[in-house]
Protein backbone atom coordinates (compact mmCIF):
# COMPACT_ATOMS: atom_id res chain seq x y z
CA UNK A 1 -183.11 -171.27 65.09
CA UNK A 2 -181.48 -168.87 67.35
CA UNK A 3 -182.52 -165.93 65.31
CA UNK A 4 -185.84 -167.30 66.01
CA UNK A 5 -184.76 -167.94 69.72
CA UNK A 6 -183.59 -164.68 69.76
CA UNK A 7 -186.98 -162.88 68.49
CA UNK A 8 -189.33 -164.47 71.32
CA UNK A 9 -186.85 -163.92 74.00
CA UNK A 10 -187.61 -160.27 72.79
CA UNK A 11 -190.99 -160.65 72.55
CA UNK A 12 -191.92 -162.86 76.01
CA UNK A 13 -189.74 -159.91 78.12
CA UNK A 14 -191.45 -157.22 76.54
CA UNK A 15 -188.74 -155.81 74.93
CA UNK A 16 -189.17 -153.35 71.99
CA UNK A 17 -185.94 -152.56 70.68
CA UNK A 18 -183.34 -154.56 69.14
CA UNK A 19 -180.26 -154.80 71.64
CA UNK A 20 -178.90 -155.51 68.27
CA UNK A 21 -178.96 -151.57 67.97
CA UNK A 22 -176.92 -150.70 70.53
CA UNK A 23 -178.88 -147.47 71.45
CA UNK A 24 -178.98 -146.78 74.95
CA UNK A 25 -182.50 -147.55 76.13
CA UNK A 26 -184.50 -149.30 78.92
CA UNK A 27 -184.64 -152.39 76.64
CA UNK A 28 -181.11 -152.36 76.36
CA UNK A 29 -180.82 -152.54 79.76
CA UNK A 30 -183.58 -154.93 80.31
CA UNK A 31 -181.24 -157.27 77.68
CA UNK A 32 -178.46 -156.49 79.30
CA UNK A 33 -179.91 -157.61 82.80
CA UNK A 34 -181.50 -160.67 81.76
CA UNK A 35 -178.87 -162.12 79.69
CA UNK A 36 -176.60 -161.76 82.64
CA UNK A 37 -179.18 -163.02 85.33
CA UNK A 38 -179.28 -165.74 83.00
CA UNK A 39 -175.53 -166.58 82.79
CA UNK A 40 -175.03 -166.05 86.77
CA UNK A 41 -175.31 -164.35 89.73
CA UNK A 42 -173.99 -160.88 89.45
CA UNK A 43 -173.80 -157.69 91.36
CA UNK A 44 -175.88 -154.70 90.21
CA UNK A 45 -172.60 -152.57 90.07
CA UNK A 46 -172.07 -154.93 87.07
CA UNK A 47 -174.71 -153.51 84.91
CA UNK A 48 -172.85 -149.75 85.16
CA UNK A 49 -169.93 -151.46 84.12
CA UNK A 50 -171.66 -153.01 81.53
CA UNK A 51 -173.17 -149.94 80.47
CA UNK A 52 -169.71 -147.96 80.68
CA UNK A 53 -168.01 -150.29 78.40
CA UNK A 54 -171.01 -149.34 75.79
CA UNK A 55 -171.93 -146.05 76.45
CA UNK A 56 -169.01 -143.93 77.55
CA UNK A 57 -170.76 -140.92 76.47
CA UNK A 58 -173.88 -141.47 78.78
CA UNK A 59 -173.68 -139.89 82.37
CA UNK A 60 -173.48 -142.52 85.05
CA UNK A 61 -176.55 -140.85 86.68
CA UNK A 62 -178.52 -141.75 83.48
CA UNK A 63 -177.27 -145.26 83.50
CA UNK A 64 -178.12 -145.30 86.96
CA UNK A 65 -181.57 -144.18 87.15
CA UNK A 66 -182.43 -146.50 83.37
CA UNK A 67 -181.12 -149.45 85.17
CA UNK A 68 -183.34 -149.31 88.50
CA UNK A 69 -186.26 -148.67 86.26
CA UNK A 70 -185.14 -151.66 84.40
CA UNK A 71 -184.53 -153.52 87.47
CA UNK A 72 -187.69 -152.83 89.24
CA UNK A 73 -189.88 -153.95 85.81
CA UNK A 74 -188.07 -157.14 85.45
CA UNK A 75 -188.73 -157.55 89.97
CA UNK A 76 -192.35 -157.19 89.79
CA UNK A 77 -192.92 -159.45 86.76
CA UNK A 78 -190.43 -161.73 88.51
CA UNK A 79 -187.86 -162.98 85.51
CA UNK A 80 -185.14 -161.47 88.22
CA UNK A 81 -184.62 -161.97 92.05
CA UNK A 82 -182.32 -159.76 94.13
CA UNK A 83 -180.05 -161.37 96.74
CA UNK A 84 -178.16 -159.49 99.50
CA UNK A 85 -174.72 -160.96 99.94
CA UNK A 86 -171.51 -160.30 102.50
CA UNK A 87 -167.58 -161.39 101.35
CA UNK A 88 -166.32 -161.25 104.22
CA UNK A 89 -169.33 -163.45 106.44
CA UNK A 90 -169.68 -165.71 103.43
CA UNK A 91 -173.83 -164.77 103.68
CA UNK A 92 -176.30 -164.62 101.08
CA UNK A 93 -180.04 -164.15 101.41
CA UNK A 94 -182.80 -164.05 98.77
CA UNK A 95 -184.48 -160.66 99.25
CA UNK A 96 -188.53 -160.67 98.49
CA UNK A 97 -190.30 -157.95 96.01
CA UNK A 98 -190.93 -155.41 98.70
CA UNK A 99 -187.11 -155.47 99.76
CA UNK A 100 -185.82 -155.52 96.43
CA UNK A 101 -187.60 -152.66 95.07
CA UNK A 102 -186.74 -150.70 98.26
CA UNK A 103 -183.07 -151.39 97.29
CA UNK A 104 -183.28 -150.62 93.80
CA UNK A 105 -183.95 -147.32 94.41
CA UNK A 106 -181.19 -146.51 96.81
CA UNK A 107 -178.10 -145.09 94.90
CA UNK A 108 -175.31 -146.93 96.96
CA UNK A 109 -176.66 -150.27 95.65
CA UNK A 110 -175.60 -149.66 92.40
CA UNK A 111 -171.63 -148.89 93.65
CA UNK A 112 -169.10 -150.88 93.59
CA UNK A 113 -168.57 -152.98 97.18
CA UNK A 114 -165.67 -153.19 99.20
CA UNK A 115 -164.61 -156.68 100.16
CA UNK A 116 -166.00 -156.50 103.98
CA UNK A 117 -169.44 -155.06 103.67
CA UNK A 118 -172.79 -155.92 102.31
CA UNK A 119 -173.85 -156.25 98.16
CA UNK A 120 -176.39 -156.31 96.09
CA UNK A 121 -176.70 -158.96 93.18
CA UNK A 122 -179.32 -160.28 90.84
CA UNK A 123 -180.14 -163.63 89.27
CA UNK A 124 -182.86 -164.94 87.07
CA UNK A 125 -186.08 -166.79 88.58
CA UNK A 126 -187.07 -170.56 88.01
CA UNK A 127 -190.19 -168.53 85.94
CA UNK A 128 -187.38 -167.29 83.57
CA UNK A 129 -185.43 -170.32 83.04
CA UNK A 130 -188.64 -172.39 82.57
CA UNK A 131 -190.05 -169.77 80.31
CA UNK A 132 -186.36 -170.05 77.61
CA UNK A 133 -186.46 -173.82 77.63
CA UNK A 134 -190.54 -173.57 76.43
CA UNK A 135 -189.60 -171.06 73.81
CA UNK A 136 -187.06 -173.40 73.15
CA UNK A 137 -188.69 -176.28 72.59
CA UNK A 138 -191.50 -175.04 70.54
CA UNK A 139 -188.69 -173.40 68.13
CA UNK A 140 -187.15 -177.06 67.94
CA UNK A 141 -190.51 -178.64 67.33
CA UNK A 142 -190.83 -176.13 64.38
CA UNK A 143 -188.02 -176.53 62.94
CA UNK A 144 -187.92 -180.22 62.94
CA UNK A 145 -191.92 -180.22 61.38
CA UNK A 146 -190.47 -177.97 58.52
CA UNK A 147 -187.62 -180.57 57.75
């Protein structure tokens, strides 16, 4: 069953290669974003430090500019949301599409904060999480008609 779960999370995010791989690639990335969105709210910077731990030998640029294209493809079909949050003020607001893909594209985003200023982070949408538990429930209703 999770083999099976696995495959159609590929499949309903649009993603062509196998993470399973490990070749550096938008769908990598795409995995990479959405399993984390999915675990909790993280910080974009987190995705570079994902990537580093992977891909030593790729520039940071490259990661960079593969993760905002990422980013912005998972935005505008809305399986991610971007939030702007503050340490220090203990503030966070929900940013909408047109904010969020203005952010993306700006290169400080993507740093690491310092504890007193502004970040950016990313979580998955209700859409997402409603979409997984379908997938999953159909793969459960499978298996248990094959038993």
């Amino acid at each position: 069953m999770q083999l099976n779960l696995f495959t159609r999370f590929l499949d309903f995010f649009k993603i062509k290669k196998s993470p399973l791989e490990n070749n550096f690639s938008i769908d990598f990335v795409k995995y990479t974003i959405l399993t984390d969105a999915l675990e909790d709210i993280k910080g974009l910077y987190e995705i570079i430090w994902t990537l580093n731990e992977k891909f030593a030998e790729v520039s940071k640029d490259e990661k960079v500019e593969i993760s905002k294209l990422a980013m912005i493809d998972l935005l505008e079909d809305y399986y991610v949301e971007l939030h702007i949050k503050n340490w220090k003020k203990l503030t966070e607001k929900i940013l909408d599409l047109d904010e969020s893909l203005k952010v993306i594209k700006i290169n400080s985003a993507w740093e690491e904060p310092d504890t007193g200023g502004n970040y950016y982070c990313f979580t998955s949408t209700k859409k997402t999480k409603r979409e997984l538990r379908k997938q999953y429930r159909r793969i459960k209703k499978s298996d248990k008609s094959k038993n």
